[in-house]
Structures are given as C-alpha cells and as structure tokens.
C-alpha atoms as a PDB file:
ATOM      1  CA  UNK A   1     -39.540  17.423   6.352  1.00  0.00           C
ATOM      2  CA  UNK A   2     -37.455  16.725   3.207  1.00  0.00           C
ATOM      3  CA  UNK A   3     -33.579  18.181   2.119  1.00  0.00           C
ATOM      4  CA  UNK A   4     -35.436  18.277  -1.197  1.00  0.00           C
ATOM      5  CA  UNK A   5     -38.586  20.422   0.192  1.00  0.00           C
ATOM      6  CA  UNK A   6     -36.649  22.979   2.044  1.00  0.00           C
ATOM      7  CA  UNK A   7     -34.070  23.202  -1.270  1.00  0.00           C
ATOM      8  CA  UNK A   8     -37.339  23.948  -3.506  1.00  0.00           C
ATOM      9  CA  UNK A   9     -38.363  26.776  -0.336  1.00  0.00           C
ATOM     10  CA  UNK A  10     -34.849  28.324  -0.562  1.00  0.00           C
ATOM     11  CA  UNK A  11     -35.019  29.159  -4.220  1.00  0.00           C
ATOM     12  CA  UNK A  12     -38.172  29.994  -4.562  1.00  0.00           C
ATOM     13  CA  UNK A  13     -37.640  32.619  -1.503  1.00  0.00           C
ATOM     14  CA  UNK A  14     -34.570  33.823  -3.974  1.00  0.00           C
ATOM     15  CA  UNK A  15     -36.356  34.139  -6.630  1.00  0.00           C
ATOM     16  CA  UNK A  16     -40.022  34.654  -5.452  1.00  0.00           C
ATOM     17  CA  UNK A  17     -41.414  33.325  -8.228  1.00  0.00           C
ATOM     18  CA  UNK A  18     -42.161  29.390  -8.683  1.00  0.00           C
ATOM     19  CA  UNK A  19     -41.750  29.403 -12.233  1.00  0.00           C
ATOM     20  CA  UNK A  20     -37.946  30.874 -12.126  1.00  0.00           C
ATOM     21  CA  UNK A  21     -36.941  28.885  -9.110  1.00  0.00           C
ATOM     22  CA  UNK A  22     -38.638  25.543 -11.430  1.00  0.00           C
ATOM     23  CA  UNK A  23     -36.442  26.473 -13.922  1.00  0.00           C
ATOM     24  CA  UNK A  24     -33.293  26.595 -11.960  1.00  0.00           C
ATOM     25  CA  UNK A  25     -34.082  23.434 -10.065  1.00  0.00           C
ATOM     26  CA  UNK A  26     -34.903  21.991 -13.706  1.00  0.00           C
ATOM     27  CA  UNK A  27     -38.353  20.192 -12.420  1.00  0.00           C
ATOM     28  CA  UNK A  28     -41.832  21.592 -14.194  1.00  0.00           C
ATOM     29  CA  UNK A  29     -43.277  24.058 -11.499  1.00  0.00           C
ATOM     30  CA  UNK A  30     -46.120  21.879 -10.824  1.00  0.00           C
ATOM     31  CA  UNK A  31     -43.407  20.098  -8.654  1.00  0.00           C
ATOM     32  CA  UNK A  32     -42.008  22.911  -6.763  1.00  0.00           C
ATOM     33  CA  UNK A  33     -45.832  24.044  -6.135  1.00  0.00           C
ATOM     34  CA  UNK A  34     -46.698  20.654  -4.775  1.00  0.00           C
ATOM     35  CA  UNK A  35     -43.333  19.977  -2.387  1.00  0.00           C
ATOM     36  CA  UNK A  36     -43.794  23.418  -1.124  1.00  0.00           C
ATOM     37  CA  UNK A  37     -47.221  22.496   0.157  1.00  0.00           C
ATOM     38  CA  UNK A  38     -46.452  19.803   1.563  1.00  0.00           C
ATOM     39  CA  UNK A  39     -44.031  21.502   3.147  1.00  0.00           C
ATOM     40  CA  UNK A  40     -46.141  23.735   4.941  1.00  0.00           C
ATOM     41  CA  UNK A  41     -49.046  21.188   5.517  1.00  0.00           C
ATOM     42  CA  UNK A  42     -46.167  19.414   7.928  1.00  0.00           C
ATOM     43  CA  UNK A  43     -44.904  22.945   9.459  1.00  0.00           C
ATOM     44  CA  UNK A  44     -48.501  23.663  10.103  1.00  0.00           C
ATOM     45  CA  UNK A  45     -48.392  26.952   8.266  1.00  0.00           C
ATOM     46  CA  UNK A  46     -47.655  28.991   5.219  1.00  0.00           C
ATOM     47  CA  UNK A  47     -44.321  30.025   4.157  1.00  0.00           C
ATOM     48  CA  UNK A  48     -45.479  32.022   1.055  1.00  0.00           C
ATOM     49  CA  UNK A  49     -47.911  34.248   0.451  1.00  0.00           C
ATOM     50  CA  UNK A  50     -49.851  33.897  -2.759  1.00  0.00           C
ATOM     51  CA  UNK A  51     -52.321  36.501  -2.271  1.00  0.00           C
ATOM     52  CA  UNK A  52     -50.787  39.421  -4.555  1.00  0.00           C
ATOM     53  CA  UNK A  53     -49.624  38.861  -7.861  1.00  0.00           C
ATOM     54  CA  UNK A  54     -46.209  38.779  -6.407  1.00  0.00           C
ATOM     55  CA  UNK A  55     -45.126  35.818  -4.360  1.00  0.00           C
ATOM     56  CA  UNK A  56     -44.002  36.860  -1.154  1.00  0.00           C
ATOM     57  CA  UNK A  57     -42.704  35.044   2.449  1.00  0.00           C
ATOM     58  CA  UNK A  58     -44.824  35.174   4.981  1.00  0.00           C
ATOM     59  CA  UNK A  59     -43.505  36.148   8.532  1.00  0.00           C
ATOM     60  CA  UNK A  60     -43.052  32.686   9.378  1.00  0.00           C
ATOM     61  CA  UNK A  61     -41.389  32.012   6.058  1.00  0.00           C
ATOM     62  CA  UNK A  62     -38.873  35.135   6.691  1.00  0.00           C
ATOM     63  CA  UNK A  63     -38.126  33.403  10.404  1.00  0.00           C
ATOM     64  CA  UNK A  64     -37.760  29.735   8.712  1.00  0.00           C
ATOM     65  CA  UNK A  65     -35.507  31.174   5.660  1.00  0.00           C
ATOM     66  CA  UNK A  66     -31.851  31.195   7.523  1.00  0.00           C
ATOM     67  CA  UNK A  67     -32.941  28.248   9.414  1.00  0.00           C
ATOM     68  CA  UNK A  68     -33.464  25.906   5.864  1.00  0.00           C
ATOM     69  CA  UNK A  69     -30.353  27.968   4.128  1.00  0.00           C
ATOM     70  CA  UNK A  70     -28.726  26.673   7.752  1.00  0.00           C
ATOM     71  CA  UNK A  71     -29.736  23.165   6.755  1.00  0.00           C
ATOM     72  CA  UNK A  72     -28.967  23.184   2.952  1.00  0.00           C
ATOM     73  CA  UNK A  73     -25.572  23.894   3.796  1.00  0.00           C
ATOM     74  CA  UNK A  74     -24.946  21.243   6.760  1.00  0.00           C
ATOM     75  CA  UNK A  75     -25.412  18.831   4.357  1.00  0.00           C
ATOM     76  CA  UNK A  76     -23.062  20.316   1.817  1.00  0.00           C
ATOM     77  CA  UNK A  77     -20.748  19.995   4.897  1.00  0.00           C
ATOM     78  CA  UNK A  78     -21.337  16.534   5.617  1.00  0.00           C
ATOM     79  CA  UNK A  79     -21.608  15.917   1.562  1.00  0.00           C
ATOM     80  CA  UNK A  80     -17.670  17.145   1.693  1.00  0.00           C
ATOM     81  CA  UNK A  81     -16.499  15.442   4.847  1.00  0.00           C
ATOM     82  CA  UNK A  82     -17.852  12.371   3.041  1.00  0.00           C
ATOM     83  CA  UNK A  83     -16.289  12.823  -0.253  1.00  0.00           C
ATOM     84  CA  UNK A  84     -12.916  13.799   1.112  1.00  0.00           C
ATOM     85  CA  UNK A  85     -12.378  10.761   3.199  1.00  0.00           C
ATOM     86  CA  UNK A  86     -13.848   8.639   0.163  1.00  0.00           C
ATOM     87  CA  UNK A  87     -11.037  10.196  -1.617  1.00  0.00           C
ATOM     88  CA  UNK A  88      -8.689  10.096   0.875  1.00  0.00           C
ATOM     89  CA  UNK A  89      -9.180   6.244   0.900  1.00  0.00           C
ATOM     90  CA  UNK A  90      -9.301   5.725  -2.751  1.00  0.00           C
ATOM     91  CA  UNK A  91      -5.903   7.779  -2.974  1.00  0.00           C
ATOM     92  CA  UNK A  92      -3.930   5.490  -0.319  1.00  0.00           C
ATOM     93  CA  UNK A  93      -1.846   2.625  -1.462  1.00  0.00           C
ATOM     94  CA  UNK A  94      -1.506   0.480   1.703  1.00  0.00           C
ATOM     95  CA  UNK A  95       1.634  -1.561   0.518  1.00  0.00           C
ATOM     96  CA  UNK A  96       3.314  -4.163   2.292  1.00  0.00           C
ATOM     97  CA  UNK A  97       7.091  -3.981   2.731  1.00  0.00           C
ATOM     98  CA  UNK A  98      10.006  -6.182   4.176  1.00  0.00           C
ATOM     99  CA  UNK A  99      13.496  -5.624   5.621  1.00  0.00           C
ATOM    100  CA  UNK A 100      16.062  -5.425   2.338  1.00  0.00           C
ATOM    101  CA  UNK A 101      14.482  -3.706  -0.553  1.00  0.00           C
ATOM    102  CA  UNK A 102      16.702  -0.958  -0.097  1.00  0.00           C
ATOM    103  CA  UNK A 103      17.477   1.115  -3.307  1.00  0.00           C
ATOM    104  CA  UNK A 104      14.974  -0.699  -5.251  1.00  0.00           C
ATOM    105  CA  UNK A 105      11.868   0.594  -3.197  1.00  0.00           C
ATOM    106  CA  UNK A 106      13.216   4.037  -3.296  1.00  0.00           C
ATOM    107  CA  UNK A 107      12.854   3.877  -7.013  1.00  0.00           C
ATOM    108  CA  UNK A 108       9.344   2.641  -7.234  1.00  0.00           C
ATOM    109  CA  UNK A 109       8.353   5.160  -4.627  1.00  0.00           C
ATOM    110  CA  UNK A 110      10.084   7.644  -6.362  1.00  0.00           C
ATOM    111  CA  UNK A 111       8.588   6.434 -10.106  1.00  0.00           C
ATOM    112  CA  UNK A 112       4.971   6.191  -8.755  1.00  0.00           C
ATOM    113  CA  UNK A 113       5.055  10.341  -7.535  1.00  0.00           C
ATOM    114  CA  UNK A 114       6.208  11.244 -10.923  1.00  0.00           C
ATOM    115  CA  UNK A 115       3.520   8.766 -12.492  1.00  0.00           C
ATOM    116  CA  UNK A 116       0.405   9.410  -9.824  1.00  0.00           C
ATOM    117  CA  UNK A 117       1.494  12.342  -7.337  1.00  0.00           C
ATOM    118  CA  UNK A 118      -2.206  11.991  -6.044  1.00  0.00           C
ATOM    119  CA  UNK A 119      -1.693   8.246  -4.528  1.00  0.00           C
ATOM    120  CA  UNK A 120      -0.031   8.463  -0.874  1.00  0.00           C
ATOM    121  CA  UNK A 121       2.074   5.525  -0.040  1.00  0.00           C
ATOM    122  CA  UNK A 122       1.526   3.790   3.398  1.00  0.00           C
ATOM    123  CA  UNK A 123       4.311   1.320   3.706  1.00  0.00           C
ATOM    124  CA  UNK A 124       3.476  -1.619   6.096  1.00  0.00           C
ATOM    125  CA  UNK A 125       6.199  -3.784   7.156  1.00  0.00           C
ATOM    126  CA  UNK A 126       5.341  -7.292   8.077  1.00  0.00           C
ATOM    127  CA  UNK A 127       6.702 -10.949   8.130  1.00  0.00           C
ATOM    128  CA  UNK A 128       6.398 -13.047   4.230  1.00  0.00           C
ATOM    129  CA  UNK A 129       2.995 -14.888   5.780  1.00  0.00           C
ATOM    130  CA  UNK A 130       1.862 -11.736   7.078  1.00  0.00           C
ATOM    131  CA  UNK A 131       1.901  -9.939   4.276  1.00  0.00           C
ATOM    132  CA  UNK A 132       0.047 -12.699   2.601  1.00  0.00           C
ATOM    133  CA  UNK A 133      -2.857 -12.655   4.800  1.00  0.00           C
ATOM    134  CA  UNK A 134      -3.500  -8.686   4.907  1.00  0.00           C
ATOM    135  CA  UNK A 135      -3.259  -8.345   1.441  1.00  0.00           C
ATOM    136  CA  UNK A 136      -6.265 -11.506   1.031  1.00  0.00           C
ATOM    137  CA  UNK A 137      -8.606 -10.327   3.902  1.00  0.00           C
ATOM    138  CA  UNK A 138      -8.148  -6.279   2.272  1.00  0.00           C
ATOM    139  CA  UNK A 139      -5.652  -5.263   5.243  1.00  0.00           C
ATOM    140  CA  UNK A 140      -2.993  -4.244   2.501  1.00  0.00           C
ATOM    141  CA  UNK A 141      -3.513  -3.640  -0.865  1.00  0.00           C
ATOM    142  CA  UNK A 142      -0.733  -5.294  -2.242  1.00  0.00           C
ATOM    143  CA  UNK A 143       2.590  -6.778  -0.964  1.00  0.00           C
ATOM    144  CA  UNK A 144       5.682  -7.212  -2.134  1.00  0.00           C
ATOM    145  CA  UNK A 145       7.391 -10.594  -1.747  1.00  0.00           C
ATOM    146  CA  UNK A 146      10.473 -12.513  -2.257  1.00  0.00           C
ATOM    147  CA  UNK A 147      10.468 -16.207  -4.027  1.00  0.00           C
ATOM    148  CA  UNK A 148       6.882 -18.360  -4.463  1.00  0.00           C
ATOM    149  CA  UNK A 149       4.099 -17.543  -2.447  1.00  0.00           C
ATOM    150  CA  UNK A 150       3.713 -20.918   0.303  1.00  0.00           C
ATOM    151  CA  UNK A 151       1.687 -23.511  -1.142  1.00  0.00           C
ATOM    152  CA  UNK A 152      -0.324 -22.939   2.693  1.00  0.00           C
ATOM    153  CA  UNK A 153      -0.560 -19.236   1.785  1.00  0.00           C
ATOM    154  CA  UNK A 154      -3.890 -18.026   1.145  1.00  0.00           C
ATOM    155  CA  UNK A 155      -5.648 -18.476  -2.142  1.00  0.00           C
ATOM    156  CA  UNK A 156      -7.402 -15.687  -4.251  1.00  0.00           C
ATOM    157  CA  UNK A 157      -3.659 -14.069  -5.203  1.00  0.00           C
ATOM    158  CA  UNK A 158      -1.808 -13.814  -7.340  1.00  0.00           C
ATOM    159  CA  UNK A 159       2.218 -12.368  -7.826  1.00  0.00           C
ATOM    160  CA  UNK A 160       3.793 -10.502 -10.285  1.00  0.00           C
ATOM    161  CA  UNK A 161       7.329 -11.163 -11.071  1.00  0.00           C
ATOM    162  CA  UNK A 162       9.382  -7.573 -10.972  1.00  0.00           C
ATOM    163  CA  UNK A 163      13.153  -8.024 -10.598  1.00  0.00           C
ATOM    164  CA  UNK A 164      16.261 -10.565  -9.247  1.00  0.00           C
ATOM    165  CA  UNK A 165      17.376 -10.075  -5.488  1.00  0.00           C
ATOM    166  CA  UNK A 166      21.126 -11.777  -5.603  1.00  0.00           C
ATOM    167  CA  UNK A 167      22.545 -12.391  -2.470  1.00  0.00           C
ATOM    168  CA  UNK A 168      25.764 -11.445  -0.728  1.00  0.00           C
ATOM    169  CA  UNK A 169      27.662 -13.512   2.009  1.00  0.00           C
ATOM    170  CA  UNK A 170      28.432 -12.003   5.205  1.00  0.00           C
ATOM    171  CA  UNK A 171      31.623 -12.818   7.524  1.00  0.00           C
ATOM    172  CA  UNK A 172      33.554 -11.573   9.952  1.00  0.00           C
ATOM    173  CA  UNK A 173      36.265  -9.392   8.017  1.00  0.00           C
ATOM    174  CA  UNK A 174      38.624 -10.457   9.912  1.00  0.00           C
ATOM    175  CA  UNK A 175      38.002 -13.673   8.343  1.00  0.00           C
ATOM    176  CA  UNK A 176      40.293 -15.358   6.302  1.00  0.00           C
ATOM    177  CA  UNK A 177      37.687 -15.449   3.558  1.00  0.00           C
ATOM    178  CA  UNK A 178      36.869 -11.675   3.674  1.00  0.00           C
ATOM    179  CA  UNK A 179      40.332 -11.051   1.850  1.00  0.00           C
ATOM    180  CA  UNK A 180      39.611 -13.515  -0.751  1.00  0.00           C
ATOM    181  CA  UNK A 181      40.059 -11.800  -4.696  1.00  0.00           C
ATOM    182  CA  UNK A 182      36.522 -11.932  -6.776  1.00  0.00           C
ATOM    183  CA  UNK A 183      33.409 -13.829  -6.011  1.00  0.00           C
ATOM    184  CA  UNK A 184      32.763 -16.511  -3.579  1.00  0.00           C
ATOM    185  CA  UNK A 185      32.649 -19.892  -3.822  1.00  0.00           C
ATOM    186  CA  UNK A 186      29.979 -21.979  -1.139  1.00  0.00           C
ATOM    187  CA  UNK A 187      32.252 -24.561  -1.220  1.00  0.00           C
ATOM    188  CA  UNK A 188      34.636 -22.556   1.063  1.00  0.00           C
ATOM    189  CA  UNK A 189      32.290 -21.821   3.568  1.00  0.00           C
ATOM    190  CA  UNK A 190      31.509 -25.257   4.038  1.00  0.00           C
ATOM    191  CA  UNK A 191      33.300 -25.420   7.518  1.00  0.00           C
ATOM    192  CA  UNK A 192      31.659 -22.141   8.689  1.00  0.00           C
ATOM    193  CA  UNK A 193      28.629 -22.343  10.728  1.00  0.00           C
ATOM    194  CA  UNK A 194      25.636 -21.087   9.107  1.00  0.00           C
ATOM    195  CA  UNK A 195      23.117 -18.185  10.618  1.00  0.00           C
ATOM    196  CA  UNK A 196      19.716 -18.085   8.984  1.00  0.00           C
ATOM    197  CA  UNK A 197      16.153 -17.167  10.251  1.00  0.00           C
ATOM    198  CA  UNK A 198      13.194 -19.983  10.828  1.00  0.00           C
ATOM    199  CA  UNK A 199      12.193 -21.500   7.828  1.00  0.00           C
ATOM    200  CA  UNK A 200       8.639 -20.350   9.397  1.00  0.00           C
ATOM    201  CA  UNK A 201       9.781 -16.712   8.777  1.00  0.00           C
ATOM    202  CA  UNK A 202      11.236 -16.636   5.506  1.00  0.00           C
ATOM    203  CA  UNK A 203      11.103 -19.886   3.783  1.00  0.00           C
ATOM    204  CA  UNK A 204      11.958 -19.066   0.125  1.00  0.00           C
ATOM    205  CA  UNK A 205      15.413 -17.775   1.266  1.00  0.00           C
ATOM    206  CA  UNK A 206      15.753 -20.614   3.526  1.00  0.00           C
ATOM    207  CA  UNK A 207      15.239 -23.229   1.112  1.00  0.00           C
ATOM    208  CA  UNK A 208      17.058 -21.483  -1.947  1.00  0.00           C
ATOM    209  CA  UNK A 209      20.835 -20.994   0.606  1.00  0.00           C
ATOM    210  CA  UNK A 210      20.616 -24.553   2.194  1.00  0.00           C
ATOM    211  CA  UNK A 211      19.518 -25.718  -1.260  1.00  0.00           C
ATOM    212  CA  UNK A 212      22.213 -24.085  -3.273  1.00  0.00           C
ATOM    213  CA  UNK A 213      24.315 -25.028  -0.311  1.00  0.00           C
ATOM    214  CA  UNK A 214      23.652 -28.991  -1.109  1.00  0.00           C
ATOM    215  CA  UNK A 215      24.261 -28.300  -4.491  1.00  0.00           C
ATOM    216  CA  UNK A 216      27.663 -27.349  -4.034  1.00  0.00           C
ATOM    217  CA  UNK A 217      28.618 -30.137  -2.044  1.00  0.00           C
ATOM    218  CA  UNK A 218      28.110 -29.635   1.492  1.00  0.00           C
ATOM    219  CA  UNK A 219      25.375 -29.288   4.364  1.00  0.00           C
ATOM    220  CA  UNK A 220      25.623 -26.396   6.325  1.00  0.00           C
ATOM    221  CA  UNK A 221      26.217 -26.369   9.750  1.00  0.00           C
ATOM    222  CA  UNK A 222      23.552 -24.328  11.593  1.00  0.00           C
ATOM    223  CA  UNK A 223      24.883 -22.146  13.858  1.00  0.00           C
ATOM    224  CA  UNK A 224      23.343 -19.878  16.807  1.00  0.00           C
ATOM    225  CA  UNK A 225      19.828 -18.178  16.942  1.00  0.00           C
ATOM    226  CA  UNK A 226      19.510 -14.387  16.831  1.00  0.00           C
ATOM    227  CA  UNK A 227      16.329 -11.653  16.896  1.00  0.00           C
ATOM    228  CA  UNK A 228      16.946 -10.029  14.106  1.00  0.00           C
ATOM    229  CA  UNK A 229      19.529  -9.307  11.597  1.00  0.00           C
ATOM    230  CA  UNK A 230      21.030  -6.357  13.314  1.00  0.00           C
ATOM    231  CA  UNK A 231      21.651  -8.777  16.131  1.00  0.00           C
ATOM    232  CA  UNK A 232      23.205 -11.497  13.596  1.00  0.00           C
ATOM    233  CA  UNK A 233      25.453  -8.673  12.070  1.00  0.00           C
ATOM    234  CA  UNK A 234      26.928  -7.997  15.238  1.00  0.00           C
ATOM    235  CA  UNK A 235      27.553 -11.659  16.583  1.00  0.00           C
ATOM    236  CA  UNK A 236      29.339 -12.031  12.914  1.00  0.00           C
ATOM    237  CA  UNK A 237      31.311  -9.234  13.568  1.00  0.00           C
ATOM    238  CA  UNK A 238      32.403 -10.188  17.066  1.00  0.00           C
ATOM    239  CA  UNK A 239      33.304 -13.613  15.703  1.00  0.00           C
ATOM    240  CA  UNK A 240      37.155 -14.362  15.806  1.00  0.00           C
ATOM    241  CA  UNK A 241      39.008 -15.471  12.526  1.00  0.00           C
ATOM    242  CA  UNK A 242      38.848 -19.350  13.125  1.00  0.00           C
ATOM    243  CA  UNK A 243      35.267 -19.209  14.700  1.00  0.00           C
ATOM    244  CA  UNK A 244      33.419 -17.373  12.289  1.00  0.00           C
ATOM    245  CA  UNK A 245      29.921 -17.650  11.100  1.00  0.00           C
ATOM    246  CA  UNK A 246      28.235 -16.586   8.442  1.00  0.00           C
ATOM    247  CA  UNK A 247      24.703 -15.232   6.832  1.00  0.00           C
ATOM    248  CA  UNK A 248      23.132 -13.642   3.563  1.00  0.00           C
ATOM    249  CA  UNK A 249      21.385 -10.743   2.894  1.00  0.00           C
ATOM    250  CA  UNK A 250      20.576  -8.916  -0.179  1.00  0.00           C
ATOM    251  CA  UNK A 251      22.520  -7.062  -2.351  1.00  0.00           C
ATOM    252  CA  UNK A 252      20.290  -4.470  -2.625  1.00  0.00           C
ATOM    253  CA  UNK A 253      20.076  -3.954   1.589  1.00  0.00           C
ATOM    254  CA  UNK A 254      23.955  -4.120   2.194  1.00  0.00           C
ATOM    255  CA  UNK A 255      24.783  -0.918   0.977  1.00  0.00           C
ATOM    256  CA  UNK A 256      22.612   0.447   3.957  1.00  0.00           C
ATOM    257  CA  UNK A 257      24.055  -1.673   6.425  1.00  0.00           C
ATOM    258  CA  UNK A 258      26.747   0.435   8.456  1.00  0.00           C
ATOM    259  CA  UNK A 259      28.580  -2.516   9.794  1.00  0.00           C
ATOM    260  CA  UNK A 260      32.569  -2.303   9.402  1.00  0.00           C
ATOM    261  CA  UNK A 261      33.432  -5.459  11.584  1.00  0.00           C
ATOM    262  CA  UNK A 262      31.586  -7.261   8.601  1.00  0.00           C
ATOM    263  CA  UNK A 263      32.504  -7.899   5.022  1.00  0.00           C
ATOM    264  CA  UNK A 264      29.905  -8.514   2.441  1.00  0.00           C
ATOM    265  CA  UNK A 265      31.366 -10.841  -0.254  1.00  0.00           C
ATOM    266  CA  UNK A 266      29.013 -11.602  -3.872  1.00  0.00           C
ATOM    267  CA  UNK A 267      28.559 -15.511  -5.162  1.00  0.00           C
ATOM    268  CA  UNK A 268      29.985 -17.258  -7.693  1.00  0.00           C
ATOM    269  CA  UNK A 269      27.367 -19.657  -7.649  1.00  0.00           C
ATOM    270  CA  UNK A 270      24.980 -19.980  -9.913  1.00  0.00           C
ATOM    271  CA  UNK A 271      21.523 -18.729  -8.788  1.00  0.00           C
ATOM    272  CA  UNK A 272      21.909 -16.763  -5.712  1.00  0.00           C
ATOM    273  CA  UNK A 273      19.167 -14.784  -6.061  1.00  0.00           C
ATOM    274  CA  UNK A 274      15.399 -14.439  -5.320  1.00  0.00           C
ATOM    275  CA  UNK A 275      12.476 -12.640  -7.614  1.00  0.00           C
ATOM    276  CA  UNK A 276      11.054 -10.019  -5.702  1.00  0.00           C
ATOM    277  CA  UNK A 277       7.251  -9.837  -7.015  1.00  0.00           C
ATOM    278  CA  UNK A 278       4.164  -7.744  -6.529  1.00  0.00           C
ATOM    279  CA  UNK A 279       1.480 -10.070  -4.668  1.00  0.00           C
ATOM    280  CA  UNK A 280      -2.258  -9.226  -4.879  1.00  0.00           C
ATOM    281  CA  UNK A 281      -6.074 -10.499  -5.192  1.00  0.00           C
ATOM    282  CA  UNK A 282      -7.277 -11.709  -8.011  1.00  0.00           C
ATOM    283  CA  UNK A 283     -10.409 -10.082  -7.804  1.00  0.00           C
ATOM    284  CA  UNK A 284     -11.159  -6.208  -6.062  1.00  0.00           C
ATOM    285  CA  UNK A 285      -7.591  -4.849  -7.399  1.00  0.00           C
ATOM    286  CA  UNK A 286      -6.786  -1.539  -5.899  1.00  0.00           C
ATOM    287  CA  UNK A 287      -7.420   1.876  -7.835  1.00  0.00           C
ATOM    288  CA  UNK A 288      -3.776   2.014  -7.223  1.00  0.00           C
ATOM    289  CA  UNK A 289      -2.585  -1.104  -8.571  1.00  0.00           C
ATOM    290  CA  UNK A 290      -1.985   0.063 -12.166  1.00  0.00           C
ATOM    291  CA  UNK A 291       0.491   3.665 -11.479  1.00  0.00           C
ATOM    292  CA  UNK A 292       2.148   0.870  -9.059  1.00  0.00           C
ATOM    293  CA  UNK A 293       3.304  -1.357 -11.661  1.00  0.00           C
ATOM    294  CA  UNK A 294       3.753   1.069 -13.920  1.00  0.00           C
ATOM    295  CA  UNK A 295       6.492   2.830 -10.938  1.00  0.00           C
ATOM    296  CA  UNK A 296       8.209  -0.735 -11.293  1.00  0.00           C
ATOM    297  CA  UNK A 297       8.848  -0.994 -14.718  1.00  0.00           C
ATOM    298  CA  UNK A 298       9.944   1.968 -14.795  1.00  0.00           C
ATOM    299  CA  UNK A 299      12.621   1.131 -12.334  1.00  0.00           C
ATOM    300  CA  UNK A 300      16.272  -0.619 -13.535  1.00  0.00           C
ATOM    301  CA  UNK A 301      15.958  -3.929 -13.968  1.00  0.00           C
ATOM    302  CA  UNK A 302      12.418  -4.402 -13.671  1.00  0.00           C
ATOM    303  CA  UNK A 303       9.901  -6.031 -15.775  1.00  0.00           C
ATOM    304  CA  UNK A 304       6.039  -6.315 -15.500  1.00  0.00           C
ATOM    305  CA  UNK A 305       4.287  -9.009 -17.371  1.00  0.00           C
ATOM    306  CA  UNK A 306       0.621  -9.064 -18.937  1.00  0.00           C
ATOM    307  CA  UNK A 307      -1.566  -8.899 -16.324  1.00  0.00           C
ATOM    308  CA  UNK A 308      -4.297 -10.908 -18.100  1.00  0.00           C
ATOM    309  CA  UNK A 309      -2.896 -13.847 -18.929  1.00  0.00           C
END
C-alpha cells in the first residue's frame, strides 16, 4: 500500500467522482482509476462501487475511509515534526565565544536580532584551539578569535578581521604604580613579576605582552600559576605594595570585572592590542554567516572586509 494510493482513495471518496478528484490531484483520471485498483487488488477487495452511474464506497470502503484519512494525516504530522526541526537547525547560529568580549558581543548580539530576529544564538565558550577545531569538524559554526589563527590550527578556515582589543594592565592598587597620572609605560613594570596563562592556552596574547615587553627593554619576570583569571585577580589584589604582580586583560572585559583591590591602568605603548576576528570554513558557510557579519559592522568600531577576495 502506497501514501499516494490511499491520497487518490480519500478524494475520490470526497468527491465520488474520479474525474473531479483527477482534477484536484492534477493527474489525468486514467491515473487515479489505475492506483485505485491497485489499491484494492492488494486489500483484496473493492473500495468503490462502480455499478450505478454514481460512484459510491462500498461497505468496506466506508470502514477503510477514517482509517486512510488517519494515515494521510500522520504523515502530515511527521512531514511537520520534520520541517520544524530542519528549521530549527537552519535557524541556530552555534557561535564560539571566549572570556573578555564584554560590551562588544553584546552589540553584535544585539545588531544580529534587529538584522535576523529568526536566527537563535547558541554561544559556546571554549579555549582559542578549541574553538578552532569545532568550528572545522561542523561542531560550531563560526568562532570568534583573538590574534592569527596557529600555524598547527586546522586548515580549511579562514578569519575575518572585525575590530582592535587594546589591553589594560592590572596591579594591586595599592601599588605604587596604580596612582601613576595617564597611561602606562612597560618599562615601569619591568621589576614586577608577570602573571600570564600557558602559551598552550592563549598564544597570540602571550606572544604579543612578552613581545611588546622585549621591545621596551626588559624580560618579564614570570611570576606564579593560577586557574583562571578570577583566581589571578584576586592573588593581584592580595599582593602588598612592594610585592606586586601584574597581568592584562582587555579593555573591553574590565569594565565587568568587580574587583576594587585591583586597578586597571591603559598602555602607552604602542600596539597593545589584539584583532578580534570571525573564524570559519572555507567551504559549507552557515545560513547564518551573512546577518552575522552584517551584526558586526554594524557595531562601533568594526569593519568587515570582502569576503571573496
């Protein structure tokens, strides 16, 4: 038995006539005629009754009539409970996120509902390598990402360049340093030991501080291992004046950062900053992909180059 042989039975039982229900299914009757019979060759009986000049159901086809409307619409249902989760999937922007993008990611989220309310946001937060490796093997659609993707990354991506991340200092604010008028110079915090996370974890920022660190003069003295940066905030804070140590984080994450034993001090030097870019696959872009760079240039400071060069 065929959807398409009980579909023809339903409407010709609506209509009882083959040449009306042929026209509504939009097939020459000949068709309908034919599927029906075969129909009831494989039931084993008749459904209609041709003998009149009126079509009518037989008993058996009055008996199998709610049974085959039953059946048309189960598969309407499982036509819709197909279709929705199609959509569903085709509407979610799986988007990979990291600690620090503060203000800036509240823009583009708040950008991409004005520009495509339809596309739900699933934010997935994840180391820089991490990211890398979802958004090539399909577990994210895209990523965002701070500096050059590693050379050891995976290939098939590419990155979009979207805005400057400067950095901010962090000390103790007790610390001598913490008082000082106007910018900072990395000169003066030559002396102070030095809190950064594995170059494993994060090594654009790694190699752009100790980098901009040997520019100015010095090599910084590493100083004790923390978890995570709440945990490095507080050991800063609990620092004494004379001992302190020291750390960066964005600019754009230290207004959220409700630490008072802390002072966050901006650079003078030269090229404190990371781009933050929009990594993805070369090939198999998401449906989303487009509204999403549209949210960031739409945001301050953004820009979004020509995709196809």
């Amino acid at each position: 038995m065929e959807l398409r042989q009980v579909r023809y039975f339903v409407m010709v039982a609506q209509e009882l006539h083959f040449g009306r229900a042929a026209e509504k299914l939009h097939i020459v009757q000949s068709a309908v005629s034919q599927q029906i019979r075969r129909l009831e060759r494989e039931l084993q009986t008749e459904l209609f009754d041709r003998s009149a000049r009126q079509v009518r159901l037989t008993a058996v086809g009055e008996r199998f009539l709610p049974e085959a409307r039953a059946l048309i619409a189960a598969e309407q249902r499982a036509r819709a409970v197909v279709a929705e989760v199609t959509a569903g999937r085709a509407a979610t922007l799986r988007l990979g996120t990291s600690t620090g993008l503060g203000a800036h990611l509240d823009r583009v989220l708040d950008a991409l509902a004005g520009i495509a309310p339809e596309i739900r946001v699933e934010l997935v937060a994840a180391r820089a390598g991490e990211r890398l490796d979802l958004v090539a093997s399909g577990g994210l659609d895209a990523a965002f990402l701070r500096g050059e993707p590693d050379d050891r990354g995976p290939d098939g991506l590419r990155s979009v360049p979207l805005w400057q991340d400067p950095l901010v200092a962090v000390l103790p604010a007790r610390h001598p340093l913490a008082a000082s008028p106007g910018p900072l110079a990395l000169a003066e915090l030559a002396a102070v030991p030095l809190v950064l996370t594995a170059r494993r974890n994060n090594p654009a920022l790694v190699d752009l501080v100790v980098g901009a660190c040997h520019d100015a003069g010095f090599t910084p003295s590493p100083g004790p291992a923390y978890g995570s940066l709440d945990d490095t905030l507080t050991a800063i804070g609990a620092a004494g004046a004379t001992d302190g140590l020291w750390t960066v984080v964005y600019a754009s994450h230290a207004a959220r950062l409700s630490t008072p034993r802390v002072a966050f001090l901006p650079f003078r030097h030269p090229g404190m900053e990371l781009t933050t870019s929009l990594v993805v696959r070369r090939t198999d872009p998401p449906a989303g992909l487009d509204p999403l760079l549209r949210a960031c240039a739409a945001t301050d400071r953004s820009t979004v180059p020509d995709l196809d060069r």
